[in-house]
N, C-alpha and C. Protein backbone atom coordinates (compact mmCIF):
# COMPACT_ATOMS: atom_id res chain seq x y z
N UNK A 1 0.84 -1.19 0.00
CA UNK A 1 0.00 0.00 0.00
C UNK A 1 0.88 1.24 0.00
N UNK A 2 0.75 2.21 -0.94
CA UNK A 2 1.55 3.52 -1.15
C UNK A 2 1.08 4.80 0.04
N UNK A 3 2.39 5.16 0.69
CA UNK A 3 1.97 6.40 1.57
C UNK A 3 1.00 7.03 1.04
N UNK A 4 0.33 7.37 1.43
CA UNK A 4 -0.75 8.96 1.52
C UNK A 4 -0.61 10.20 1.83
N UNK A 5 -0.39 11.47 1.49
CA UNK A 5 0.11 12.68 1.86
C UNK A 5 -1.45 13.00 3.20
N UNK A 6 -1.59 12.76 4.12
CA UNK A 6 -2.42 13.56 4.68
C UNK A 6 -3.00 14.70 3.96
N UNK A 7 -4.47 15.05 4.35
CA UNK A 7 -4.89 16.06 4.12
C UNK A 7 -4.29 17.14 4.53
N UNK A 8 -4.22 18.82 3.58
CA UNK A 8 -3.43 19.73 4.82
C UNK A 8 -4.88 20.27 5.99
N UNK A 9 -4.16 21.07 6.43
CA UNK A 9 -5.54 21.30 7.65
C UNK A 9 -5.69 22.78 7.41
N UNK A 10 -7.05 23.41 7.52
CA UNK A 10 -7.24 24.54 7.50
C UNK A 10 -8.23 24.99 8.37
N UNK A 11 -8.06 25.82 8.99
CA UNK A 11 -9.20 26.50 10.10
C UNK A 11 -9.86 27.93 9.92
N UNK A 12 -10.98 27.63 9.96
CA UNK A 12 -11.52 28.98 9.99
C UNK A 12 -12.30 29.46 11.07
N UNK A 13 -11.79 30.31 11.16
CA UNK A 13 -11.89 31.48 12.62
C UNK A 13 -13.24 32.63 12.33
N UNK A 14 -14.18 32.29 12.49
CA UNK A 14 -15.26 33.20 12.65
C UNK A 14 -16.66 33.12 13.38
N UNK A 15 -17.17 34.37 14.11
CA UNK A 15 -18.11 33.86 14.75
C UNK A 15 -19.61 33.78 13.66
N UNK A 16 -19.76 34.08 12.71
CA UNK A 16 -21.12 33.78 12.19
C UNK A 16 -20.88 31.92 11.41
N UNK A 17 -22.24 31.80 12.34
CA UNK A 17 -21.99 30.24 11.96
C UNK A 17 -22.55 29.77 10.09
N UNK A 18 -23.41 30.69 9.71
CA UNK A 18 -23.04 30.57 8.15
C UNK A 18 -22.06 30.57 7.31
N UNK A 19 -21.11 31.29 7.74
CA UNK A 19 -19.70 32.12 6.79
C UNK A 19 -19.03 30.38 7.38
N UNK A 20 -19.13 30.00 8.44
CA UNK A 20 -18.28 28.97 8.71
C UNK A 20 -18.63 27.69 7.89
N UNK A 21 -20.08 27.37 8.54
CA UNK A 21 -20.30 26.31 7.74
C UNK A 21 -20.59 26.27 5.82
N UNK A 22 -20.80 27.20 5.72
CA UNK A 22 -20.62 27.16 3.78
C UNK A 22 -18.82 26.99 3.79
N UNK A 23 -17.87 27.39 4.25
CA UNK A 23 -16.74 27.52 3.98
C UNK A 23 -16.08 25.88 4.22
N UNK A 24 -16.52 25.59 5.83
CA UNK A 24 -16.11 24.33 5.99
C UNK A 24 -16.92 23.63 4.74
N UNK A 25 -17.88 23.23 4.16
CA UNK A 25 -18.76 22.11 3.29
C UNK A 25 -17.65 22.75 2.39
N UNK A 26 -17.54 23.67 1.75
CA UNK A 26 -16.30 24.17 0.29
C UNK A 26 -15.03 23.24 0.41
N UNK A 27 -14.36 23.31 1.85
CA UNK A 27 -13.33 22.89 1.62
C UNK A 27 -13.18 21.67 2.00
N UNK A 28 -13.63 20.88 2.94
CA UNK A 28 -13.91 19.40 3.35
C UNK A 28 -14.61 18.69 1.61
N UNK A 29 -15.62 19.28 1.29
CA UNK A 29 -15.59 18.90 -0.16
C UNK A 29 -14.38 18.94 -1.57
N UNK A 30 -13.56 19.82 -1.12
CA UNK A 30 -12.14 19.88 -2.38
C UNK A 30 -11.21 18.86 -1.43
N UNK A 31 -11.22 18.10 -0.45
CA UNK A 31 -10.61 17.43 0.11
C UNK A 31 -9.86 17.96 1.52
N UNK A 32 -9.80 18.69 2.05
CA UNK A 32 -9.05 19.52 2.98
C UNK A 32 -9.38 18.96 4.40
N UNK A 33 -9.00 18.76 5.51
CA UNK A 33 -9.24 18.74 6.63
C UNK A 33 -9.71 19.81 7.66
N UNK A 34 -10.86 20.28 7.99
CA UNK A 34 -11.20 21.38 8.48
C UNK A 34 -11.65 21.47 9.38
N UNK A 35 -10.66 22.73 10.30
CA UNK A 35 -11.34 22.91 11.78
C UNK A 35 -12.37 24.46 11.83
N UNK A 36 -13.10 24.08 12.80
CA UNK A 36 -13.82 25.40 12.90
C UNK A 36 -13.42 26.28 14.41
N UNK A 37 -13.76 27.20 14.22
CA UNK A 37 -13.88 27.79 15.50
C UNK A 37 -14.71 29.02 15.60
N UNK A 38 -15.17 29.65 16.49
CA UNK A 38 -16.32 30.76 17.03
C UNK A 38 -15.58 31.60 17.80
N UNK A 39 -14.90 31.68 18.21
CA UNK A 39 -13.82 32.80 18.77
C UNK A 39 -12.11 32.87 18.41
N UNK A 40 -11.95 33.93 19.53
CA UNK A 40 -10.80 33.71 18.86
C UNK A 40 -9.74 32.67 19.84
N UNK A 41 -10.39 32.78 21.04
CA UNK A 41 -10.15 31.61 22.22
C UNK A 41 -10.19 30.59 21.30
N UNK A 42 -11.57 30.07 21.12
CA UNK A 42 -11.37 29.06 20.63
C UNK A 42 -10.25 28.56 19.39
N UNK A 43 -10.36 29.55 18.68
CA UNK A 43 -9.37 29.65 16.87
C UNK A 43 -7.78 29.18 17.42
N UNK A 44 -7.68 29.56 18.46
CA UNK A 44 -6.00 29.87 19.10
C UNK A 44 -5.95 28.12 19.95
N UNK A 45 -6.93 27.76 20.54
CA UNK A 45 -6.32 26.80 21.10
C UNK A 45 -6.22 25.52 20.08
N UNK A 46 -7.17 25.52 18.45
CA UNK A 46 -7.67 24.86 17.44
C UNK A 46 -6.16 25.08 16.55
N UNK A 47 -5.67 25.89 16.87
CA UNK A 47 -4.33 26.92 16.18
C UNK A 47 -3.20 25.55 16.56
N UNK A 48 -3.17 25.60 17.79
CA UNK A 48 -1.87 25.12 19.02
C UNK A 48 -2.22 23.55 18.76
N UNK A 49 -3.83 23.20 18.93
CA UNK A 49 -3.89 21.70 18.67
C UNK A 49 -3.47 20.92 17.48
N UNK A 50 -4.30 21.67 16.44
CA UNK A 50 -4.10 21.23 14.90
C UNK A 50 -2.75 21.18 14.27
N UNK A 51 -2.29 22.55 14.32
CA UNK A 51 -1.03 22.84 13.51
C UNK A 51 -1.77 23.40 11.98
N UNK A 52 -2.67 24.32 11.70
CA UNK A 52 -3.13 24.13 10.71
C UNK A 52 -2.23 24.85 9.04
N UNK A 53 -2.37 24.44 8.16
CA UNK A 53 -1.54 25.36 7.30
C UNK A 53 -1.76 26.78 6.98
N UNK A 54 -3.47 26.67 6.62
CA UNK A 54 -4.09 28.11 6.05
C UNK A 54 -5.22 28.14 7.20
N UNK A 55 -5.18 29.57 8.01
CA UNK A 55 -6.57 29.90 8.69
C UNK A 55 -6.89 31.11 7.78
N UNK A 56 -8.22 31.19 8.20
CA UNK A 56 -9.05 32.49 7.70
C UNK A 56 -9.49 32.58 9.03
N UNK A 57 -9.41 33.78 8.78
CA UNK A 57 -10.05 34.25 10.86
C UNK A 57 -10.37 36.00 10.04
N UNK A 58 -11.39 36.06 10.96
CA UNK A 58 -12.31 37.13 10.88
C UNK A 58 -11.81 38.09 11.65
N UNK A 59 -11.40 39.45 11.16
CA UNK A 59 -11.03 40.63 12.10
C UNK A 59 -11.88 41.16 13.32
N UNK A 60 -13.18 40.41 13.19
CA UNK A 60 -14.14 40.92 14.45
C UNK A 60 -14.48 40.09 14.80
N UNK A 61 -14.15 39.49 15.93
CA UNK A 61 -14.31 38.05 16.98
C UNK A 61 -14.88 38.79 18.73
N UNK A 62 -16.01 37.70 18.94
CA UNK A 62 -16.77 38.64 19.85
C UNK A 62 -15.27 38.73 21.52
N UNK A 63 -14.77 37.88 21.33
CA UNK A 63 -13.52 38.19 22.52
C UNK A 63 -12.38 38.92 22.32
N UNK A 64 -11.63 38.57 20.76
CA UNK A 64 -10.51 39.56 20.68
C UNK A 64 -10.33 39.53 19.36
N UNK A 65 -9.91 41.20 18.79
CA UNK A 65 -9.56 41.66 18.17
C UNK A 65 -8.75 40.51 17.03
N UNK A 66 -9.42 40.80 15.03
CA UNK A 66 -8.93 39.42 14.82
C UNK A 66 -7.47 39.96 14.45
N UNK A 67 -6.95 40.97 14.42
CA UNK A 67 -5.75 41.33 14.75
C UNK A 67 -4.81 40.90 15.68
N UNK A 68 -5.32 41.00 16.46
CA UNK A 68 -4.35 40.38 18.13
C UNK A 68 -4.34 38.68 17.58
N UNK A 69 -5.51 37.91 16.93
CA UNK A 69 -4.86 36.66 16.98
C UNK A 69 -3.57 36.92 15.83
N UNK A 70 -3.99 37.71 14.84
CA UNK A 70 -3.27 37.43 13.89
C UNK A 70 -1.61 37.39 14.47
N UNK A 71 -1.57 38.20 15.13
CA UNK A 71 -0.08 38.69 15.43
C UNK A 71 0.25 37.41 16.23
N UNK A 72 -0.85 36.76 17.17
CA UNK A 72 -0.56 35.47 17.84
C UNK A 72 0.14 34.50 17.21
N UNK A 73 -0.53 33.84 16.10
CA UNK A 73 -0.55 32.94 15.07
C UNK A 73 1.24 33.02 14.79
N UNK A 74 1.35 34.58 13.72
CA UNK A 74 2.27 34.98 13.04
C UNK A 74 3.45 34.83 14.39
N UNK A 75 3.62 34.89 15.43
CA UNK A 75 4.78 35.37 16.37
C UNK A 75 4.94 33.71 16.79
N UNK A 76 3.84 32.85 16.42
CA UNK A 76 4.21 31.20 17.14
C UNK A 76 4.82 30.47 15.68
N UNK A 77 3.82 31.17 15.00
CA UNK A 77 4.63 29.74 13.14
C UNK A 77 5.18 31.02 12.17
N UNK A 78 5.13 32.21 12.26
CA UNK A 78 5.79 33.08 11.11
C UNK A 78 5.28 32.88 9.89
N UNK A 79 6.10 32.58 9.09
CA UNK A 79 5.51 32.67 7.42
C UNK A 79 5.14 30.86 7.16
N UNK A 80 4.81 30.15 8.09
CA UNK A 80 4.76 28.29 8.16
C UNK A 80 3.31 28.54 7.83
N UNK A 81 2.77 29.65 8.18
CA UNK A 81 1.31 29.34 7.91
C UNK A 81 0.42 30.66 7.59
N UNK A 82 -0.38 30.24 5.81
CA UNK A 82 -0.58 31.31 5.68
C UNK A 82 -2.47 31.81 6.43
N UNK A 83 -2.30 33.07 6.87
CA UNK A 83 -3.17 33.44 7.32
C UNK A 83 -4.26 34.20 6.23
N UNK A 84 -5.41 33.99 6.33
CA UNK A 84 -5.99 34.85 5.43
C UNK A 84 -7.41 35.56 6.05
N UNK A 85 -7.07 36.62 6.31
CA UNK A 85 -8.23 37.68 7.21
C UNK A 85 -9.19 37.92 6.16
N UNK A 86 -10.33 38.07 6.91
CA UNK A 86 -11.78 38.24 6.42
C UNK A 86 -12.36 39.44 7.13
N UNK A 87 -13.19 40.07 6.34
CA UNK A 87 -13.92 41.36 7.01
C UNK A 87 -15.33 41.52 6.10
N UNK A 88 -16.39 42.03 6.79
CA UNK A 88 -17.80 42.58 6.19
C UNK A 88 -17.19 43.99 5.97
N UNK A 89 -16.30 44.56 6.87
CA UNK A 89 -16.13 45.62 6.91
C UNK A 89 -14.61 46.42 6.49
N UNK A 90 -14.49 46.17 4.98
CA UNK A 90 -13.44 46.59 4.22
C UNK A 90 -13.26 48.05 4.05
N UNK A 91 -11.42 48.22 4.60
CA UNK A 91 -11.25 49.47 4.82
C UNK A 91 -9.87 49.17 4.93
N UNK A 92 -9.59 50.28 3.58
CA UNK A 92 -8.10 50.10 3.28
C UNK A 92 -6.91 49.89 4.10
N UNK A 93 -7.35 50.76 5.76
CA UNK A 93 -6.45 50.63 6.14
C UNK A 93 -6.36 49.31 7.32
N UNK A 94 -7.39 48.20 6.97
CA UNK A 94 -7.59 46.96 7.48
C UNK A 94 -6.22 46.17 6.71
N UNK A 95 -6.79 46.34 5.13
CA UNK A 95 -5.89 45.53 4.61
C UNK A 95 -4.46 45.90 5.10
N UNK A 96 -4.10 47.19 4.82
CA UNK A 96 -2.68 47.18 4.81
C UNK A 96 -2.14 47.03 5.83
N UNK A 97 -3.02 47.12 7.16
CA UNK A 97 -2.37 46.63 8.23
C UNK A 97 -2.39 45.05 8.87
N UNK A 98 -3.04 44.62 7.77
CA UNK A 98 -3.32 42.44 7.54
C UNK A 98 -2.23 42.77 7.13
N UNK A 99 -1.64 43.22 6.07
CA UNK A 99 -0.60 42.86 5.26
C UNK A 99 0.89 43.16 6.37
N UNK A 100 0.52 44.28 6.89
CA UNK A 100 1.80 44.78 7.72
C UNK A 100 2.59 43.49 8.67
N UNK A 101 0.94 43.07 9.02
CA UNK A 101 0.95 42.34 9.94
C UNK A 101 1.56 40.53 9.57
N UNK A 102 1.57 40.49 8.39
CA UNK A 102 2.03 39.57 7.73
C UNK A 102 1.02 38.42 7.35
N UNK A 103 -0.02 39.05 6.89
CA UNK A 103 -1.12 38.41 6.35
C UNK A 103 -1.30 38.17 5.49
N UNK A 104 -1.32 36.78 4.68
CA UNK A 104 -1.06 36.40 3.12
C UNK A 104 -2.12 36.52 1.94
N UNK A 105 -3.30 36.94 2.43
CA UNK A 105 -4.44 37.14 2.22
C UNK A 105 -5.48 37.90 2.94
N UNK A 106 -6.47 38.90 1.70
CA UNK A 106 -7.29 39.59 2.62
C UNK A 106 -8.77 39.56 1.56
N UNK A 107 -9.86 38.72 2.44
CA UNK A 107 -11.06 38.87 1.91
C UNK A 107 -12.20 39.71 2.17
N UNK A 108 -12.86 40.05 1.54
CA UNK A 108 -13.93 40.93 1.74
C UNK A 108 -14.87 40.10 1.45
N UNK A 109 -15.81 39.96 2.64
CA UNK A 109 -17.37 39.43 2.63
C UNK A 109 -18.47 39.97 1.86
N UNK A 110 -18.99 39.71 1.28
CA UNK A 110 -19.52 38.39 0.85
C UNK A 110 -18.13 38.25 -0.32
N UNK A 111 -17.55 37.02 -0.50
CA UNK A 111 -17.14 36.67 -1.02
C UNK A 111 -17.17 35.15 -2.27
N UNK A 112 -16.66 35.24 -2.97
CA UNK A 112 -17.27 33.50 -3.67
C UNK A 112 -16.50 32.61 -3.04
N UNK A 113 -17.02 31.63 -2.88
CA UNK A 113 -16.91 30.68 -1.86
C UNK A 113 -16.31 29.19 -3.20
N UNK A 114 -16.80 29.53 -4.50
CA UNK A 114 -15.85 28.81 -5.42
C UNK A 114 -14.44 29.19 -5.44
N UNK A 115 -14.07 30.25 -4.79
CA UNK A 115 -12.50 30.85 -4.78
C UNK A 115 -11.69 30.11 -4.10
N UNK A 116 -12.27 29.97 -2.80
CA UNK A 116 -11.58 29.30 -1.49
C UNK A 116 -10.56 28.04 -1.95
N UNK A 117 -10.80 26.97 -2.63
CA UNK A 117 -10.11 25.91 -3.07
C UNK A 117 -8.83 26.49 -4.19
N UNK A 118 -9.14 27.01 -4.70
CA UNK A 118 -7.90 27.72 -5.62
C UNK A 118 -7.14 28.62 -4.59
N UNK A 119 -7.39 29.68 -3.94
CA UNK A 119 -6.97 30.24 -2.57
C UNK A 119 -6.17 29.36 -1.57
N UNK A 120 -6.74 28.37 -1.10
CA UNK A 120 -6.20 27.74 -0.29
C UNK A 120 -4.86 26.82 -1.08
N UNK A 121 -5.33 26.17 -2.31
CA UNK A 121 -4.11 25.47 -2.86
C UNK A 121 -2.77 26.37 -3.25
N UNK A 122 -3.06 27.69 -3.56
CA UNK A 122 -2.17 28.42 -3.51
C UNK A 122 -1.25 29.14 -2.63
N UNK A 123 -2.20 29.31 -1.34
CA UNK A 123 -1.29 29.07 -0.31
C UNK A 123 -0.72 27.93 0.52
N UNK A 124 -0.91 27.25 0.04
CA UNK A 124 -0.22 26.16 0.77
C UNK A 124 1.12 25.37 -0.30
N UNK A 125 1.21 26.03 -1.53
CA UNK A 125 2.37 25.92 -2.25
C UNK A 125 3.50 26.87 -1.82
N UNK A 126 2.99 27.92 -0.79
CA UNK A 126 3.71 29.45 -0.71
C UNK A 126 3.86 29.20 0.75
N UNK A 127 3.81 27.74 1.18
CA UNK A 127 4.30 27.81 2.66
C UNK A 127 4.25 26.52 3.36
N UNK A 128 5.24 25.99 4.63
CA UNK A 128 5.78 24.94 4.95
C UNK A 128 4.91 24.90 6.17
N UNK A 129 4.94 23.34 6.31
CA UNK A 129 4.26 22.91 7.96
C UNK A 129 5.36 23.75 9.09
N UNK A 130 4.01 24.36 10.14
CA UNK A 130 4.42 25.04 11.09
C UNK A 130 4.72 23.49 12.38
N UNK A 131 5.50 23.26 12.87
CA UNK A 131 6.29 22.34 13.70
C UNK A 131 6.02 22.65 15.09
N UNK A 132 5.45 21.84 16.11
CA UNK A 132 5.36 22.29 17.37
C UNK A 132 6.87 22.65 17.95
């Protein structure tokens, strides 16, 4: 029997449970392994358990700022894992400070949800497993 590459893992970090579950069915359907989470508590300890490659986490999480995780994430795996922030509420100087912040991606809600699988395969060519 020939190894198997594991699925990679991807988590998405948001509290509206629609944006989550259409996103999880997108990518568990292109094959992906997917965690969810509703905060950013939760996103961070799903972060530390999983090891995931690509999160999307939402800049407005009802506990903390999705900034503060971002910088979390980025200061534990660096460029091992790409992050990709989401907002209803797009404003230039969101993005450029995702980007400052070292954010490999920045979506604006409503977004197509056929994107996500091309999105995600592309970042995960543009970056290595983050290692406990």
């Amino acid at each position: 029997m020939a190894n198997q590459t594991p699925p990679a893992i991807v988590l998405i970090i948001d509290d509206e449970p629609m944006i989550r579950w259409a996103m999880e069915e997108t990518l568990r359907t292109a094959g992906y392994d997917v965690a969810v989470a509703a905060t950013a508590a939760e996103g961070l300890a799903q972060f530390s358990a999983r090891r995931p490659r690509v999160v999307f986490l939402d800049l407005r999480l009802p506990d903390e700022d999705g900034f503060a995780v971002l910088k979390k994430i980025k200061a534990e795996c660096g460029n091992a894992v790409a992050v990709i922030v989401m907002t209803a509420f797009s404003e230039l100087c969101s993005a450029a400070e995702a980007q400052r912040l070292g954010a490999y991606g920045y979506l604006t809600k409503p977004f197509p949800f056929e994107a996500l699988e091309e999105l995600v395969a592309q970042a995960l060519t543009d970056t290595r497993r983050c290692t406990p």
